[in-house]
Protein backbone atom coordinates (compact mmCIF):
# COMPACT_ATOMS: atom_id res chain seq x y z
CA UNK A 1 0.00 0.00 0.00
CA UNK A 2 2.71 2.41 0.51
CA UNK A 3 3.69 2.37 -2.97
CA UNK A 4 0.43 3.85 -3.81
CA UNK A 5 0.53 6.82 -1.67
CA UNK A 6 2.74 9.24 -3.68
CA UNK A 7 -0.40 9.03 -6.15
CA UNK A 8 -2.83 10.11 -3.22
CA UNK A 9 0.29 12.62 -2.12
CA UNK A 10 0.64 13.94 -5.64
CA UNK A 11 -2.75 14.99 -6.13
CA UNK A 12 -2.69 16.84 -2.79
CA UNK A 13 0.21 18.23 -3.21
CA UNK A 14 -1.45 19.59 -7.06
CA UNK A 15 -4.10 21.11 -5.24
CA UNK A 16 -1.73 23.20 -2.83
CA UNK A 17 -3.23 20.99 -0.24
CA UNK A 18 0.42 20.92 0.96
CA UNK A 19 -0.10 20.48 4.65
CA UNK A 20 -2.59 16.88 3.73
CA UNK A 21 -0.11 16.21 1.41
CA UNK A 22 2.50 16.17 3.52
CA UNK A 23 0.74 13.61 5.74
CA UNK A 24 0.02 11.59 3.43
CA UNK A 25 4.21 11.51 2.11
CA UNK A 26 5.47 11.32 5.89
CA UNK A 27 3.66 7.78 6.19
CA UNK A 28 4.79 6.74 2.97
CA UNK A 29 8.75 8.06 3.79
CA UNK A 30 8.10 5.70 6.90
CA UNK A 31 8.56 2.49 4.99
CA UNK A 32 12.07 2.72 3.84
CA UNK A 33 12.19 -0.04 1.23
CA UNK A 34 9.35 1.31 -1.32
CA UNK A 35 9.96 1.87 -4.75
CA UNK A 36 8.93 5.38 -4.21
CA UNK A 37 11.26 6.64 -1.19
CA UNK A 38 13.20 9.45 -2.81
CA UNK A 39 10.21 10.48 -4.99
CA UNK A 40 8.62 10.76 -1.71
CA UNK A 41 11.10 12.35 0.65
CA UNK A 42 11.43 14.99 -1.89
CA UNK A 43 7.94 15.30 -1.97
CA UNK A 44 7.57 15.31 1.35
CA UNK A 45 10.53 18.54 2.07
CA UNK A 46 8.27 20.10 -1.19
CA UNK A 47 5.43 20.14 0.67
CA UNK A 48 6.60 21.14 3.93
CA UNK A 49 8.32 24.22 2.10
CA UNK A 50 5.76 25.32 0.23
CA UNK A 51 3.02 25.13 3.32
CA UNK A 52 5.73 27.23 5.75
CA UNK A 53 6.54 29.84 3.22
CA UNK A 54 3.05 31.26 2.97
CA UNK A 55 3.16 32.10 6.51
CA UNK A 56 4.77 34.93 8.27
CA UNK A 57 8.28 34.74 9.15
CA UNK A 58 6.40 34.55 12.50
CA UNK A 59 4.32 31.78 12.05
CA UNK A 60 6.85 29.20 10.44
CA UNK A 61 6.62 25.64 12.36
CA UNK A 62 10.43 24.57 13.31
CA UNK A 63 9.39 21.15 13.67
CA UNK A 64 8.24 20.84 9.59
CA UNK A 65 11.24 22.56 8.62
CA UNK A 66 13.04 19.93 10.71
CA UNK A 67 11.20 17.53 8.94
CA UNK A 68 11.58 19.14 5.40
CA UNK A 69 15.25 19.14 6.11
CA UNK A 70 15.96 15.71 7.18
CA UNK A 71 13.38 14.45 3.88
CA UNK A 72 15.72 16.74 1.26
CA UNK A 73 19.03 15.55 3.34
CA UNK A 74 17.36 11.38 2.07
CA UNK A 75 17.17 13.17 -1.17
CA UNK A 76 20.86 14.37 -1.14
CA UNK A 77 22.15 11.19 0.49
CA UNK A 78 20.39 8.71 -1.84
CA UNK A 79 20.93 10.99 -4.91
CA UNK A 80 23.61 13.21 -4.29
CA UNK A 81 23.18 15.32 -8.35
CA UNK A 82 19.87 15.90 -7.72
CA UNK A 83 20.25 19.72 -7.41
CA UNK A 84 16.67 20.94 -6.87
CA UNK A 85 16.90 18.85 -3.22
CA UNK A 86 19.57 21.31 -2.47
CA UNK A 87 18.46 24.49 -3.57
CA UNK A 88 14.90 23.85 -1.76
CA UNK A 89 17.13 22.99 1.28
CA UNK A 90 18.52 26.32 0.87
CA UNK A 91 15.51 27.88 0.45
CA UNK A 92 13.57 25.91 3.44
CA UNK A 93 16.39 27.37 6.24
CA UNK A 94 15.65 30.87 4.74
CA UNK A 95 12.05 30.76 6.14
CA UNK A 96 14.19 30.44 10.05
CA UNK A 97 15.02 34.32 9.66
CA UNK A 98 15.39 34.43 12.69
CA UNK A 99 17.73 31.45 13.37
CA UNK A 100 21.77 32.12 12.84
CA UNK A 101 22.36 28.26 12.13
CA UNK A 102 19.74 28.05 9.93
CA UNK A 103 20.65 31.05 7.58
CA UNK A 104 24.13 29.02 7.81
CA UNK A 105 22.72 26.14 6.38
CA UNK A 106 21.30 28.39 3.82
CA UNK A 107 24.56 29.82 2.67
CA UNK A 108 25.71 26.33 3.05
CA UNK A 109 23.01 24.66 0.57
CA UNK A 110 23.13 27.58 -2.03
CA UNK A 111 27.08 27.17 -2.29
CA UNK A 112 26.35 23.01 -2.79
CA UNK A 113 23.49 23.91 -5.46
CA UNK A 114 25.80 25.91 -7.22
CA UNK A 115 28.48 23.50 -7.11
CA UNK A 116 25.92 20.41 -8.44
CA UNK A 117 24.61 22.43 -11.02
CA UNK A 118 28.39 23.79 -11.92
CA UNK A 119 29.39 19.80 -11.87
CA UNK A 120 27.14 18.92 -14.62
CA UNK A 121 28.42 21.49 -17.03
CA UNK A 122 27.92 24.08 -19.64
CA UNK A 123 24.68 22.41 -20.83
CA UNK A 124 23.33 22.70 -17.41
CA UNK A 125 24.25 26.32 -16.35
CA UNK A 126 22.90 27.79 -19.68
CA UNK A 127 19.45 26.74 -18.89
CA UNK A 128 17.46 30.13 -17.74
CA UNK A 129 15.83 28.20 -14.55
CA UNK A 130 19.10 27.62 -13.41
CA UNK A 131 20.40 31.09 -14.26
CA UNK A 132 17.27 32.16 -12.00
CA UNK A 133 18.37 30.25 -9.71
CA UNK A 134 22.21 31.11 -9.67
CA UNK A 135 20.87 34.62 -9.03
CA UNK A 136 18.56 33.84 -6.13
CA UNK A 137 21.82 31.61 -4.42
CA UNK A 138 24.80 34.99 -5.17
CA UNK A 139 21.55 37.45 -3.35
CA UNK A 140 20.94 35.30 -0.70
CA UNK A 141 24.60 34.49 0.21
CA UNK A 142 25.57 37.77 -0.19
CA UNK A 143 22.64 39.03 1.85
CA UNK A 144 23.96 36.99 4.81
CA UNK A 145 27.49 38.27 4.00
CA UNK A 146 26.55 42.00 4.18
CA UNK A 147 26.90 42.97 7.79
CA UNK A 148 29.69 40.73 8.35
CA UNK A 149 31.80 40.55 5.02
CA UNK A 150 31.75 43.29 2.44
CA UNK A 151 34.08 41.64 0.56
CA UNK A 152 32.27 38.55 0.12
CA UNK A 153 29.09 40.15 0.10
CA UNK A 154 30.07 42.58 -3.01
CA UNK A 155 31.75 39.40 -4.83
CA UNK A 156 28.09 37.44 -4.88
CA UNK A 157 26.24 40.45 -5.65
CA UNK A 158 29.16 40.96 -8.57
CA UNK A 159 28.03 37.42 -9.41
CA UNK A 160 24.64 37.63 -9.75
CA UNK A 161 25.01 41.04 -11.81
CA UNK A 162 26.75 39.20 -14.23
CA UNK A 163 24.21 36.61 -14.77
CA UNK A 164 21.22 39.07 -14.67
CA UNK A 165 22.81 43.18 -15.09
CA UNK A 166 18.63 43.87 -14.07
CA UNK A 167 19.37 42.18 -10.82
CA UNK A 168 17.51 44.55 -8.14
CA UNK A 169 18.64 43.21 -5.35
CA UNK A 170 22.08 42.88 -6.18
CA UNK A 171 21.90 46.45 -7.47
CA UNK A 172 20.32 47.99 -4.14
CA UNK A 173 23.10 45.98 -2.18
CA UNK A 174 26.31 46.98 -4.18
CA UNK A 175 24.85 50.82 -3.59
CA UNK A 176 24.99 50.45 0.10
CA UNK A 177 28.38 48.56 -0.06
CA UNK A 178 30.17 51.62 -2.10
């Protein structure tokens, strides 16, 4: 039966029913042998993101995000390329704004989806999701970097200019830095 329930979980998950959705993936991610495990740890993070990040920074349940992260860390460890585990990893921790280790592990996961994506080659980094995506990782990191770290703040803002010159964020930031 527990093959079956990424079906029910999908169609959940479809209707942005994420919070039912990820009760129905959490039983099926407790039977370790299915043929659907990773599908459904991934699943299973996905949903927990998506539910938390319509919520106020406030309002964000620690324990899901504990339980997204340890269903994308499955991901990673039974599928280590699979870079979309790592950049929702990334973007999970952000919803902890208030949580130093957590924007760590942010920084931490954007650096690893860069270096996944970067791994797979040309192909891979000229898609425009990824591009996105590249962006999103230099702004973040060098968000975190900015009170601490010009230096390393200004080089992923530098980054992410390069990839998108339109780059708002980046473009705000490297005015303050100056």
């Amino acid at each position: 039966m527990a093959n079956e329930l990424n079906e029910f979980g999908k169609k959940f998950f479809d209707l942005k029913l994420y919070k039912e959705a990820a009760a129905i993936y959490e039983i099926a991610v407790s039977i370790p042998n299915t043929r659907n495990n990773l599908y459904d740890n991934f699943y299973l993070g996905y949903s927990l993101y998506f539910e938390n990040a319509r919520l106020e920074p406030s309002k964000v349940d620690v324990a899901a995000v504990q339980k997204a992260n340890t269903a994308f860390d499955n991901v990673i460890k039974a599928s280590p390329t699979t870079q979309d585990a790592y950049i929702y990893k990334a973007r999970l921790n952000s919803l902890l704004q208030s949580d130093a280790v957590a924007q760590q592990e942010m920084v931490k996961y954007y650096q690893e989806y860069i270096r996944v994506v970067t791994e797979k080659g040309e192909a891979e980094l000229a898609k425009e999701a990824n591009k996105k995506k590249f962006v999103e990782a230099y702004d973040n990191i060098g968000i975190f970097y900015f009170d601490t770290d010009k230096a390393k703040a200004k080089e992923n803002f530098q980054k992410a200019l390069a990839i998108n010159p339109e780059d708002e964020t980046a473009k705000q930031y490297m005015a303050k830095i100056k």
